[in-house]
PDB file of N, CA and C in Angstrom:
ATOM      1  N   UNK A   1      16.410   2.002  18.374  1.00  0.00           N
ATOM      2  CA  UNK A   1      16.875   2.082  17.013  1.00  0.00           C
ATOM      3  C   UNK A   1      17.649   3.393  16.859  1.00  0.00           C
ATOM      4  N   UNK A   2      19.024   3.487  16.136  1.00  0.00           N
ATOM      5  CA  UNK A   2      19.370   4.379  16.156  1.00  0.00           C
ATOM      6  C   UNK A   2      18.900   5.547  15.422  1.00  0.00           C
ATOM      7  N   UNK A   3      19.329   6.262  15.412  1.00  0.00           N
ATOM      8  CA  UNK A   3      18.478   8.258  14.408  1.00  0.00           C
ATOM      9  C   UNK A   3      18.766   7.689  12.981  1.00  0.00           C
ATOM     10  N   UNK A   4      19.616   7.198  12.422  1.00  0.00           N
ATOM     11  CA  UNK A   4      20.510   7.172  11.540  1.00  0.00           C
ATOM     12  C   UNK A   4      19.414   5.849  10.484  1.00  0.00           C
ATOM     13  N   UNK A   5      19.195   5.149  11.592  1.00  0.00           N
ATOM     14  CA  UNK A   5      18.235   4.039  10.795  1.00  0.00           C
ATOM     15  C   UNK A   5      16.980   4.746  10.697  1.00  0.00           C
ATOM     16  N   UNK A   6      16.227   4.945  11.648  1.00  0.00           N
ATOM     17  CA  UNK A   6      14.997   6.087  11.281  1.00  0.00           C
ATOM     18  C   UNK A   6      14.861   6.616  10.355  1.00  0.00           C
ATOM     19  N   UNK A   7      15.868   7.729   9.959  1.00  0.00           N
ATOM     20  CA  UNK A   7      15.894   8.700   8.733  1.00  0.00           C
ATOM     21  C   UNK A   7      15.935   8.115   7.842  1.00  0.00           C
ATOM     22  N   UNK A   8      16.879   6.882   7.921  1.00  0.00           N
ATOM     23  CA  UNK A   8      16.681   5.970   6.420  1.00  0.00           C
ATOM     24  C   UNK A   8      15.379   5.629   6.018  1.00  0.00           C
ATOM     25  N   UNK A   9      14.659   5.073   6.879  1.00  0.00           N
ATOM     26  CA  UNK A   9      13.379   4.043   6.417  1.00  0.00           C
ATOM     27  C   UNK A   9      12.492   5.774   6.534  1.00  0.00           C
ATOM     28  N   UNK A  10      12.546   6.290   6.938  1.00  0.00           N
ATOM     29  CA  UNK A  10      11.797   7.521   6.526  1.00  0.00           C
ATOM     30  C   UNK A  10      11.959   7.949   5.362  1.00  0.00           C
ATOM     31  N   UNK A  11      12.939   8.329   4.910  1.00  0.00           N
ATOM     32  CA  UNK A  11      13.125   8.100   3.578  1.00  0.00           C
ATOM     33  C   UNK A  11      12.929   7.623   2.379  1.00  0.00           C
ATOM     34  N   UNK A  12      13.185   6.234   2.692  1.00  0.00           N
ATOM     35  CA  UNK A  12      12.944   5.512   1.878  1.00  0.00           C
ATOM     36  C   UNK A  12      11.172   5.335   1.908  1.00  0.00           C
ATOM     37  N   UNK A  13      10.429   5.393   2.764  1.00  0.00           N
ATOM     38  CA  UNK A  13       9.198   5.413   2.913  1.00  0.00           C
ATOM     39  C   UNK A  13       8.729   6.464   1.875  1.00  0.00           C
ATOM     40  N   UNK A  14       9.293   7.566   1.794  1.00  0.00           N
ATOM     41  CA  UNK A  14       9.077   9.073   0.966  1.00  0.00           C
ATOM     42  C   UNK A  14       9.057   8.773   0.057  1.00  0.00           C
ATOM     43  N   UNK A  15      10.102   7.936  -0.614  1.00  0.00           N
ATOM     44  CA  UNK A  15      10.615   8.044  -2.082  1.00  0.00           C
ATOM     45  C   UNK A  15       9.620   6.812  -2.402  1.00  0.00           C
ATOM     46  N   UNK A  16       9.226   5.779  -1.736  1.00  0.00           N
ATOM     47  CA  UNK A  16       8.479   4.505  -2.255  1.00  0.00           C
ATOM     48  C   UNK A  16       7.005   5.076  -2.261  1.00  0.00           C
ATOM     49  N   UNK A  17       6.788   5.877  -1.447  1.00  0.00           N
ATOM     50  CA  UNK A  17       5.533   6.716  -1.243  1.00  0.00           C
ATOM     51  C   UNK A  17       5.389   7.938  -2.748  1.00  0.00           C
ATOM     52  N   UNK A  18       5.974   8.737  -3.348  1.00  0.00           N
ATOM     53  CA  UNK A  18       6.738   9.696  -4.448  1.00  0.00           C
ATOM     54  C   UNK A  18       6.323   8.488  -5.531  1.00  0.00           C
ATOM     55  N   UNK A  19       6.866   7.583  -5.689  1.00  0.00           N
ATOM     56  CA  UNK A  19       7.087   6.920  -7.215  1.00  0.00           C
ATOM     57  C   UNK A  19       5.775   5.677  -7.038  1.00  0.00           C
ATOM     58  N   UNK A  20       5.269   5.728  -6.271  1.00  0.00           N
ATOM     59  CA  UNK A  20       3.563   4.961  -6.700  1.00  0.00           C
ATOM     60  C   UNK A  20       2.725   6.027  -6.733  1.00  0.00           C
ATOM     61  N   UNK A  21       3.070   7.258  -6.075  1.00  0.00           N
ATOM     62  CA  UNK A  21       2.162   8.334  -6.629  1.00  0.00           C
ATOM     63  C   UNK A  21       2.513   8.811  -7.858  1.00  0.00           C
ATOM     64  N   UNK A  22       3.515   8.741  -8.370  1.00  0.00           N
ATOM     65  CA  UNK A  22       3.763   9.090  -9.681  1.00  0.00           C
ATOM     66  C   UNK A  22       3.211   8.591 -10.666  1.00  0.00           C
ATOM     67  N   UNK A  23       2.953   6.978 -10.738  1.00  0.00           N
ATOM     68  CA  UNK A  23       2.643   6.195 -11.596  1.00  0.00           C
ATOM     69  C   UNK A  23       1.297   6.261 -11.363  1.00  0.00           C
ATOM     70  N   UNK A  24       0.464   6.482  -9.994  1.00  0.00           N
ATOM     71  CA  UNK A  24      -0.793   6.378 -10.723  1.00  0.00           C
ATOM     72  C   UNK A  24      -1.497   8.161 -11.220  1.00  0.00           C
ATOM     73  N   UNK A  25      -0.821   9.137 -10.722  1.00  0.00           N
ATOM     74  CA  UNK A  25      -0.656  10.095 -11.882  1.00  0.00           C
ATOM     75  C   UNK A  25      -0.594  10.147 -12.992  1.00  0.00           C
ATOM     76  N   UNK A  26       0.609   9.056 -13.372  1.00  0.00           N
ATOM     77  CA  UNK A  26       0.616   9.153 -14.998  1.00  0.00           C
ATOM     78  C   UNK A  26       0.010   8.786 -15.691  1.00  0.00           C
ATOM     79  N   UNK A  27      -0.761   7.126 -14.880  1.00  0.00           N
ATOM     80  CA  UNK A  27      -1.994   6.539 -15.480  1.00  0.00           C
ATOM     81  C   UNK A  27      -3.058   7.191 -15.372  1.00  0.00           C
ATOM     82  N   UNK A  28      -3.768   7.944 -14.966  1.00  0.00           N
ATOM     83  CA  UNK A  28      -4.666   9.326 -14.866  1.00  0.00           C
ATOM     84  C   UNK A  28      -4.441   9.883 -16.267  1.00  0.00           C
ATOM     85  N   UNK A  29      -3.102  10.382 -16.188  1.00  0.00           N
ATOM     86  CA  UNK A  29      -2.548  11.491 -17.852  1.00  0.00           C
ATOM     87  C   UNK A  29      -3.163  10.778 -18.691  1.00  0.00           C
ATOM     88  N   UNK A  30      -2.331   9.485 -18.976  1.00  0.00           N
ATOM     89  CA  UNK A  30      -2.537   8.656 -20.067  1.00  0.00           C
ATOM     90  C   UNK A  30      -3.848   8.417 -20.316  1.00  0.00           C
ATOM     91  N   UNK A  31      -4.841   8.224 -19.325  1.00  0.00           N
ATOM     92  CA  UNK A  31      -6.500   8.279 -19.657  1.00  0.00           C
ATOM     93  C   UNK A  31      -6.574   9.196 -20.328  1.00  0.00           C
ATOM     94  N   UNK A  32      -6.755  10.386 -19.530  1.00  0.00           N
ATOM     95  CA  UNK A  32      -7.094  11.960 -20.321  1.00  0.00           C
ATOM     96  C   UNK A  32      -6.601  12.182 -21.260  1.00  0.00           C
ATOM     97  N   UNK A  33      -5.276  11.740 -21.982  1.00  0.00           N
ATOM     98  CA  UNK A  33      -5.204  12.150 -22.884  1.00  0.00           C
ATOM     99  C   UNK A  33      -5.718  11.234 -24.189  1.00  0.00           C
ATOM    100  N   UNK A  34      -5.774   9.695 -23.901  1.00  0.00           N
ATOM    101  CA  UNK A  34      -6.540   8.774 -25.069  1.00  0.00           C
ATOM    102  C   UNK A  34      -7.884   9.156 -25.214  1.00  0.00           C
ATOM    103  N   UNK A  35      -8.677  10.024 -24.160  1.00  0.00           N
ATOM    104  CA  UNK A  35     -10.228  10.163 -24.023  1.00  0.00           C
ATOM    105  C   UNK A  35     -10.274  11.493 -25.089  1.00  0.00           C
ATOM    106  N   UNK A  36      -8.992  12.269 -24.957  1.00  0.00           N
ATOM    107  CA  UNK A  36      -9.262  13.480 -25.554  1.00  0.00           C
ATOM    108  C   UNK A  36      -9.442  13.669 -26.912  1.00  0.00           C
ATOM    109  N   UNK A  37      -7.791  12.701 -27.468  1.00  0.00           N
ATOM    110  CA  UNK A  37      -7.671  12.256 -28.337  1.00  0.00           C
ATOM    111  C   UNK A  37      -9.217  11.255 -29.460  1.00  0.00           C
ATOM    112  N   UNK A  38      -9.711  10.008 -28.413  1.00  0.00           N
ATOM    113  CA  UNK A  38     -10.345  10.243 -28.743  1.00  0.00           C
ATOM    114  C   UNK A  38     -11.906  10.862 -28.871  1.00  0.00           C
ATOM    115  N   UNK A  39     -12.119  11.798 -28.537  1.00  0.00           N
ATOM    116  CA  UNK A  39     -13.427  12.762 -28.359  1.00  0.00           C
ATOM    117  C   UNK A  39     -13.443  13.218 -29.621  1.00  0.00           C
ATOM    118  N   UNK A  40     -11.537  14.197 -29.977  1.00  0.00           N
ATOM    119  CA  UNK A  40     -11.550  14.607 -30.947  1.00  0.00           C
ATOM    120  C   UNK A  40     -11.240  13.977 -32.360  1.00  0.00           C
ATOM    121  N   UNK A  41     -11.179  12.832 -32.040  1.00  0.00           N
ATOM    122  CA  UNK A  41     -10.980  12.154 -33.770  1.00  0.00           C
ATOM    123  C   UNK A  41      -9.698  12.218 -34.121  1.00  0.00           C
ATOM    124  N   UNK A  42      -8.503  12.284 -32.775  1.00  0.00           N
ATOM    125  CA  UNK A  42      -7.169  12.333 -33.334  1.00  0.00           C
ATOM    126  C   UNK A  42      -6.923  10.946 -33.007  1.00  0.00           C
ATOM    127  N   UNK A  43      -5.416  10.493 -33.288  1.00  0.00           N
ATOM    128  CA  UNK A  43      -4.442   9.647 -33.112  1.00  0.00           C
ATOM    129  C   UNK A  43      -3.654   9.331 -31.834  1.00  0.00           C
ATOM    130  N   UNK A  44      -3.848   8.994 -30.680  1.00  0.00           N
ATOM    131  CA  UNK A  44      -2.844   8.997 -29.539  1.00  0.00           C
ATOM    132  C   UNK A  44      -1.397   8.386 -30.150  1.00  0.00           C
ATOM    133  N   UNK A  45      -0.150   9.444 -30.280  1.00  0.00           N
ATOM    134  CA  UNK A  45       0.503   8.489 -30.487  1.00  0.00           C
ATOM    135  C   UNK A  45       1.622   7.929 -29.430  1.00  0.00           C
ATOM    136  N   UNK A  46       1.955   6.695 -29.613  1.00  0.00           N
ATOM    137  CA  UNK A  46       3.187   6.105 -28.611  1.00  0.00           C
ATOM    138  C   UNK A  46       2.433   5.645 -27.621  1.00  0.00           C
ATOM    139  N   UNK A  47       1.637   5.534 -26.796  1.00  0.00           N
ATOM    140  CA  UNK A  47       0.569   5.054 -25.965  1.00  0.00           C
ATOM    141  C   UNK A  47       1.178   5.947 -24.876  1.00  0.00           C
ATOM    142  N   UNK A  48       1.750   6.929 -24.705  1.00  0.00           N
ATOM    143  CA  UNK A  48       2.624   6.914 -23.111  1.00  0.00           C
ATOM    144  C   UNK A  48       2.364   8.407 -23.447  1.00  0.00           C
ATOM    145  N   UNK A  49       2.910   9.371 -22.383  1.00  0.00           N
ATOM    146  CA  UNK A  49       3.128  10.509 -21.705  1.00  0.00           C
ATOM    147  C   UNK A  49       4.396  10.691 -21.106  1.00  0.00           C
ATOM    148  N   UNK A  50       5.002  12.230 -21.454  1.00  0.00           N
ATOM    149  CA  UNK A  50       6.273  12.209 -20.699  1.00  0.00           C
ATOM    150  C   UNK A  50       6.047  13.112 -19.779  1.00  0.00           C
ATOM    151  N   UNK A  51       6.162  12.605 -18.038  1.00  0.00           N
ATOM    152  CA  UNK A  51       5.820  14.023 -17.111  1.00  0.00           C
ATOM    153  C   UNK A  51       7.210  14.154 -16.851  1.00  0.00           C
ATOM    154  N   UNK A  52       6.437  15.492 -15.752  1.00  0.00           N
ATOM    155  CA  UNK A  52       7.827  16.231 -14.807  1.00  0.00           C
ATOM    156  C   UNK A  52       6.842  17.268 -13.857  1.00  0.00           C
ATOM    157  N   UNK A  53       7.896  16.967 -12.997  1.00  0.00           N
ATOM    158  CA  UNK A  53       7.179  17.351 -11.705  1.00  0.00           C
ATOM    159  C   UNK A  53       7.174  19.256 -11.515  1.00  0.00           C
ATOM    160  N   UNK A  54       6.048  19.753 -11.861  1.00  0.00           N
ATOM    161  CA  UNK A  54       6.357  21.655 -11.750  1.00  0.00           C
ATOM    162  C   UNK A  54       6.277  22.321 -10.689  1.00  0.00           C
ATOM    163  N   UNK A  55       6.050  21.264  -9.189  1.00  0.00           N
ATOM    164  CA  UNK A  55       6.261  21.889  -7.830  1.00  0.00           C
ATOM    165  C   UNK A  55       5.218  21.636  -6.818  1.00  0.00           C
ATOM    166  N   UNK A  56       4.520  22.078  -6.439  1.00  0.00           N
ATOM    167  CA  UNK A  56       3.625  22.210  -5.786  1.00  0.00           C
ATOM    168  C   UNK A  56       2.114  23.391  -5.859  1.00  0.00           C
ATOM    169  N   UNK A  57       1.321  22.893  -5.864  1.00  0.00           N
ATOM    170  CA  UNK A  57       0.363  24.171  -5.919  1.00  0.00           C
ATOM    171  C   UNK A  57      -0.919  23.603  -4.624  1.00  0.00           C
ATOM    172  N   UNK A  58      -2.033  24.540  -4.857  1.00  0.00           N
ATOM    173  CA  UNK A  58      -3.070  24.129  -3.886  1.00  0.00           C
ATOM    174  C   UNK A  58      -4.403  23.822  -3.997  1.00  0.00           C
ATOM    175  N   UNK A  59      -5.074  23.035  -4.025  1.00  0.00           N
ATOM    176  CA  UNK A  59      -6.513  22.881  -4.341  1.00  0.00           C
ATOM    177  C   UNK A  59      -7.454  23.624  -3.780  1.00  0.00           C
ATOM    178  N   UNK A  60      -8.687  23.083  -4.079  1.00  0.00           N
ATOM    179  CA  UNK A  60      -9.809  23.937  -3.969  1.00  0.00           C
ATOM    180  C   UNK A  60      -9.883  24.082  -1.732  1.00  0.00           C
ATOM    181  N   UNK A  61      -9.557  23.427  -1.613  1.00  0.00           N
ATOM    182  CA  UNK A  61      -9.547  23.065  -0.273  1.00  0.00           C
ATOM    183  C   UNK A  61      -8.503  23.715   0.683  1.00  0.00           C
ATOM    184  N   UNK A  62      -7.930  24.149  -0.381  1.00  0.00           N
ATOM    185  CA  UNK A  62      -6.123  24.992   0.390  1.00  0.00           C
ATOM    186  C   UNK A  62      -5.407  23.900   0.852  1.00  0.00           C
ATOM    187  N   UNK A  63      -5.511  22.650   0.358  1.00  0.00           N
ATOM    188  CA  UNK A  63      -4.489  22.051   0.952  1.00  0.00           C
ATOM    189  C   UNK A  63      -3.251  21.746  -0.319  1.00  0.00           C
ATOM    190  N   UNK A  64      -2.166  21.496  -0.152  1.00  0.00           N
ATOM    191  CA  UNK A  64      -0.997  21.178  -0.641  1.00  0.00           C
ATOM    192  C   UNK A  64      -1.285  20.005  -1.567  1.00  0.00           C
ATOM    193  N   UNK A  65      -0.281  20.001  -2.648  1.00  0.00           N
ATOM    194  CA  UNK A  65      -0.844  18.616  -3.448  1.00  0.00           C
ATOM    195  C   UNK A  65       0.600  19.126  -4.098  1.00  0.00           C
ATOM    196  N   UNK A  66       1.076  18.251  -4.780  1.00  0.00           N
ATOM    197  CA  UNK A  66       1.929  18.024  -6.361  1.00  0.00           C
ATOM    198  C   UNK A  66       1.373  18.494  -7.487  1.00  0.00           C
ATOM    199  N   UNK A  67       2.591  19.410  -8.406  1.00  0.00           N
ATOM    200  CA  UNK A  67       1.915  19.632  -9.673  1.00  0.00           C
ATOM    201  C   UNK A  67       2.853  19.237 -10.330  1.00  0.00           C
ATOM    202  N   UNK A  68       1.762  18.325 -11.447  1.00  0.00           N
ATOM    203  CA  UNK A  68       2.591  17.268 -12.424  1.00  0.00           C
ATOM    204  C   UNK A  68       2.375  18.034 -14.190  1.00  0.00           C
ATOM    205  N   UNK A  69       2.865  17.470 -14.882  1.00  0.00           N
ATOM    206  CA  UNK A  69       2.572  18.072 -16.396  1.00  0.00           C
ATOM    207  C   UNK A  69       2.875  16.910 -17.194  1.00  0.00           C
ATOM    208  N   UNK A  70       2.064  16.524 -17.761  1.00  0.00           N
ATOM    209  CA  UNK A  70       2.604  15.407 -19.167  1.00  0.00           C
ATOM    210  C   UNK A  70       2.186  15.679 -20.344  1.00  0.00           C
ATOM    211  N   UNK A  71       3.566  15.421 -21.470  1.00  0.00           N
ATOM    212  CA  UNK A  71       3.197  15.824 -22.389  1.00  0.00           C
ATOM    213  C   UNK A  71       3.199  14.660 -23.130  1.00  0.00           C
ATOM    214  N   UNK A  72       2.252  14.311 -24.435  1.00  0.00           N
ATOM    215  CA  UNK A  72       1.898  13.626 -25.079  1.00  0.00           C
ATOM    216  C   UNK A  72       2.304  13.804 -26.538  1.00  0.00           C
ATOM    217  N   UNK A  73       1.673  13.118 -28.092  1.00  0.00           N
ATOM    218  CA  UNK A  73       1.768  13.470 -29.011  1.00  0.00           C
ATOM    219  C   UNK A  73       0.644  12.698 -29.878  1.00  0.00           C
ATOM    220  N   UNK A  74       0.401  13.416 -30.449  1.00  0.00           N
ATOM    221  CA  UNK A  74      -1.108  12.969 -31.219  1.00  0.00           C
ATOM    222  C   UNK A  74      -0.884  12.917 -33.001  1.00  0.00           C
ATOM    223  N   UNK A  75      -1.859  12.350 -33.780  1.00  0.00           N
ATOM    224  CA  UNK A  75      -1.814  13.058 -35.159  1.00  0.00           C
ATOM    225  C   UNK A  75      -2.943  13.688 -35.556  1.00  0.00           C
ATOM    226  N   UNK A  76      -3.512  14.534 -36.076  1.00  0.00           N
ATOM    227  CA  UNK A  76      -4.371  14.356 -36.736  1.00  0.00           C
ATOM    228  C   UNK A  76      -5.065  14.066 -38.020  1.00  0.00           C
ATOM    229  N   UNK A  77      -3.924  14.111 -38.843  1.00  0.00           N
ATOM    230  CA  UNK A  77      -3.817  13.116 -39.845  1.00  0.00           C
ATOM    231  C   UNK A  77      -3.544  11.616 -40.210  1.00  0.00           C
ATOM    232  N   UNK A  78      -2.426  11.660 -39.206  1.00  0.00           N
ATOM    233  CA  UNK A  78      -1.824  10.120 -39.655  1.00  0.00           C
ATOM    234  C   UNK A  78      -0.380  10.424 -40.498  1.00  0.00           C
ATOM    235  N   UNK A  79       0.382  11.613 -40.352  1.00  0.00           N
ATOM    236  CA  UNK A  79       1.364  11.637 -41.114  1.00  0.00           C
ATOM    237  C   UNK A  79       1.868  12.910 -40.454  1.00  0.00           C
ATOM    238  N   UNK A  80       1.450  13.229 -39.671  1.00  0.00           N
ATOM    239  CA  UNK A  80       1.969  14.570 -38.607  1.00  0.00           C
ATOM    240  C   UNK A  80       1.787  14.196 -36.903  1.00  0.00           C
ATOM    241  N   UNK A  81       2.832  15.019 -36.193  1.00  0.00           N
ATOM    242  CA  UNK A  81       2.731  14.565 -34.504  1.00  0.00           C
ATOM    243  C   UNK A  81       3.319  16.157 -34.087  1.00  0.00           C
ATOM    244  N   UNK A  82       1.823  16.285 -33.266  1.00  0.00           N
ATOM    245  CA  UNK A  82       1.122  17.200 -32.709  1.00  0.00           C
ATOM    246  C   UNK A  82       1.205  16.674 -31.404  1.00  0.00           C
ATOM    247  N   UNK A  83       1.715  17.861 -30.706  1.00  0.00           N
ATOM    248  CA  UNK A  83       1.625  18.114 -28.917  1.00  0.00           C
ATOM    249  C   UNK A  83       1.037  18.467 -28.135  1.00  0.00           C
ATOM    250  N   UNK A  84       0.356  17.542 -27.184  1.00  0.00           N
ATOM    251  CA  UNK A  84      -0.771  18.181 -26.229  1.00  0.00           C
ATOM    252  C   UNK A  84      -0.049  18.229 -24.885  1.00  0.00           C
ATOM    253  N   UNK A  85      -0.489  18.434 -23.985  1.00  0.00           N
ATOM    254  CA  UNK A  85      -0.629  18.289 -22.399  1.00  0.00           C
ATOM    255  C   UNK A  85      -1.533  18.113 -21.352  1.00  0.00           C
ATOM    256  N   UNK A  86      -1.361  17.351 -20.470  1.00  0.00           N
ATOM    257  CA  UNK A  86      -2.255  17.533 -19.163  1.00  0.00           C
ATOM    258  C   UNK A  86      -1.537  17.778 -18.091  1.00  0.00           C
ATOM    259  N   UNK A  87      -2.321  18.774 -17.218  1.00  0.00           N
ATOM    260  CA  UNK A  87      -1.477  19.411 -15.904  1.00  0.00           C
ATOM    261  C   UNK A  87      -2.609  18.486 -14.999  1.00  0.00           C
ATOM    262  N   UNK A  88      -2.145  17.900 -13.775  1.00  0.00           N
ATOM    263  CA  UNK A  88      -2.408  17.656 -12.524  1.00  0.00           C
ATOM    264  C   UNK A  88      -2.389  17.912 -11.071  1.00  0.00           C
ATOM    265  N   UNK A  89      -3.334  18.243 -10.510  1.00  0.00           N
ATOM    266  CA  UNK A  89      -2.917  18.653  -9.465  1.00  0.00           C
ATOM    267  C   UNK A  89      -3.050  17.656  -8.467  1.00  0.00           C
ATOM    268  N   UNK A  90      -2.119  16.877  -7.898  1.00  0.00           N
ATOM    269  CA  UNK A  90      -2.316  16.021  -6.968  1.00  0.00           C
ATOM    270  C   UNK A  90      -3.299  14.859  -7.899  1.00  0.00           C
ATOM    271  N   UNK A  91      -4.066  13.689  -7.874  1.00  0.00           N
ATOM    272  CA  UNK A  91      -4.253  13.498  -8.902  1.00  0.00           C
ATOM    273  C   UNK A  91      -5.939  14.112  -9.668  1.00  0.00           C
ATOM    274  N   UNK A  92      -6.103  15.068  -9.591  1.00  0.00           N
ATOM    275  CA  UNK A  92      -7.027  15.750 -10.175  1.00  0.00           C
ATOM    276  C   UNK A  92      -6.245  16.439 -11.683  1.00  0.00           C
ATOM    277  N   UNK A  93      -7.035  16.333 -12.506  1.00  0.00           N
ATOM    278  CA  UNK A  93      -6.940  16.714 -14.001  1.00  0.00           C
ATOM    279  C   UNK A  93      -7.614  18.319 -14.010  1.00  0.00           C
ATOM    280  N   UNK A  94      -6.686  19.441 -13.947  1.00  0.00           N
ATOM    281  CA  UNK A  94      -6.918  20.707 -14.084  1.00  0.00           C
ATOM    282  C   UNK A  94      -6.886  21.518 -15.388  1.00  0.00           C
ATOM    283  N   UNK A  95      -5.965  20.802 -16.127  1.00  0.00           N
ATOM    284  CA  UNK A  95      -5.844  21.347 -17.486  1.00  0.00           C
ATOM    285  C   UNK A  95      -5.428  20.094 -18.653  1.00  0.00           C
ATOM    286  N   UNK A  96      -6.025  20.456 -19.254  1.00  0.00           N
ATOM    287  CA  UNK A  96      -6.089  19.354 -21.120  1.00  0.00           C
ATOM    288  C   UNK A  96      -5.570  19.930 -22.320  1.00  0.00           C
ATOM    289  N   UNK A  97      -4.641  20.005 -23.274  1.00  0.00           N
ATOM    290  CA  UNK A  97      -4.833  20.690 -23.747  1.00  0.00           C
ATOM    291  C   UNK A  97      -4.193  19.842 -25.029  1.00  0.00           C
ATOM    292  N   UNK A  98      -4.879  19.973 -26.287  1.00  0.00           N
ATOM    293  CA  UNK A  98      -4.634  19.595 -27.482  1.00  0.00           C
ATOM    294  C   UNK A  98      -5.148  20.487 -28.740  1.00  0.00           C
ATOM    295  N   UNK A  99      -3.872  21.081 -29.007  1.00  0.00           N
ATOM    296  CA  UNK A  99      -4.211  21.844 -30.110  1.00  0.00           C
ATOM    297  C   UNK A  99      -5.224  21.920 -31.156  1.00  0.00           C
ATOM    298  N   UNK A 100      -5.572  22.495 -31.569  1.00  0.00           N
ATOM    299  CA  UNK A 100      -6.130  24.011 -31.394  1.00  0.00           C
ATOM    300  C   UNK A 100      -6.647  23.924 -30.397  1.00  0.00           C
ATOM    301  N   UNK A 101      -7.351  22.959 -29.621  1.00  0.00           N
ATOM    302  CA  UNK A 101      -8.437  22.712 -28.758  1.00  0.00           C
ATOM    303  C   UNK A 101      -7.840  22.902 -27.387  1.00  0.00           C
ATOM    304  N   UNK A 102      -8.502  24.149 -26.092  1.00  0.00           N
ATOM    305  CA  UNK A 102      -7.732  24.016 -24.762  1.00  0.00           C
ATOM    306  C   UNK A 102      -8.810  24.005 -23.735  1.00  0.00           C
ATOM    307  N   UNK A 103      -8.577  22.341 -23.112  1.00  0.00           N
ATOM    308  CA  UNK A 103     -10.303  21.928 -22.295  1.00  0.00           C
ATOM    309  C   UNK A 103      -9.947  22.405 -20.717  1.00  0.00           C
ATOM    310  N   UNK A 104     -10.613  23.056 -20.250  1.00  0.00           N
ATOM    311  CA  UNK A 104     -10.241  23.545 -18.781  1.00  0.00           C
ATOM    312  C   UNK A 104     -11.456  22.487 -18.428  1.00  0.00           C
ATOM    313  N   UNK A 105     -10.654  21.504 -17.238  1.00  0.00           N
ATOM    314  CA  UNK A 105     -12.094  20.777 -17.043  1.00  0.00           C
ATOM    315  C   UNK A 105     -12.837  21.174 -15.429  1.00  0.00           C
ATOM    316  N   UNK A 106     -14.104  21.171 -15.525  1.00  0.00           N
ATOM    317  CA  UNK A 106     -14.907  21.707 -14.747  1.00  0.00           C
ATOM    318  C   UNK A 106     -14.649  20.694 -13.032  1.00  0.00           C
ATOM    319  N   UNK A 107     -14.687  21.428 -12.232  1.00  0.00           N
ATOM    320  CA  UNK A 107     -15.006  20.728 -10.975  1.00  0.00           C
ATOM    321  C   UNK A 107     -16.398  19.921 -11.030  1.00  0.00           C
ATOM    322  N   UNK A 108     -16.197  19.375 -10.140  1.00  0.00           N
ATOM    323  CA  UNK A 108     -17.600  18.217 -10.228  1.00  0.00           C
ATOM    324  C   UNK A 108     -18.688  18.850  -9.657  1.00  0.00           C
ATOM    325  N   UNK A 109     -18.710  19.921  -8.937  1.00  0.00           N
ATOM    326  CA  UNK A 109     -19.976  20.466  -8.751  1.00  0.00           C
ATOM    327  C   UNK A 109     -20.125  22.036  -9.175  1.00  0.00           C
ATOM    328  N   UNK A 110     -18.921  22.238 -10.679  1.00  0.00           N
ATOM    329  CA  UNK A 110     -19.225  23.348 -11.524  1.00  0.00           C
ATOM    330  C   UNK A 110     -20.092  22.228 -12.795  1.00  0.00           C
ATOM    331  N   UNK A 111     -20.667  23.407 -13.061  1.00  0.00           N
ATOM    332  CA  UNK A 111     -21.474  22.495 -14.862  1.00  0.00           C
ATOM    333  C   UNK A 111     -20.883  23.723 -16.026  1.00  0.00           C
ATOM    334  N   UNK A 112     -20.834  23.543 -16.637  1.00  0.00           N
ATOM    335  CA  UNK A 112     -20.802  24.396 -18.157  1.00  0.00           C
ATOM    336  C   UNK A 112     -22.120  24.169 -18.574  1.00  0.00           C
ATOM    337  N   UNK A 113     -22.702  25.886 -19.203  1.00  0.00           N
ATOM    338  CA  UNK A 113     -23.953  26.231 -20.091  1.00  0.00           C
ATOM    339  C   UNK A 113     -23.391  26.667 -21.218  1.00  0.00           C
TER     340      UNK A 113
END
């Protein structure tokens, strides 16, 4: 096979590999943020999340992962839209955040007292 075909389907392997990790990232966001929403008695609004990709960072493990960010919009009235976020790392949920309220969520074998 020539180099030329290789690199392609390598490629294309990357990018088909990139955009199903994306989506189940975003479906991750979109949990965290309807759970947050409702915990706190707000409004999820639009059902969706808008990400973007902020680079790369490293987990607890030192290994490499994707860092994602989606931002959302909530009410808490019903006549106002309020902006939250969730950051991801690879698909782990590192940061939550919905105004006033900012949830750093715990590793699974940290607890909060």
């Amino acid at each position: 096979m020539p180099i030329y075909e290789s690199i392609f389907i390598l490629a294309a392997g990357a990018l088909i590999w990139f955009w199903l990790d994306s989506l189940k990232a975003r479906e991750i966001g979109v949990r965290a943020a309807q759970a947050a929403c409702a915990e706190e008695g707000l409004q999820f609004l639009d059902e969706s999340v808008v990400g973007h990709l902020e680079g790369f960072g490293r987990d607890d493990a030192g290994h490499l992962r994707l860092r994602r960010s989606y931002l959302f919009e909530y009410s808490d009235t019903g006549d106002n839209r309020r902006r939250g976020s969730v950051t991801l790392l690879g698909q782990e949920i590192v940061l939550l955040h919905v105004r006033p309220q900012l949830y750093v969520v715990p590793k699974t074998h940290e607890t909060l007292h």
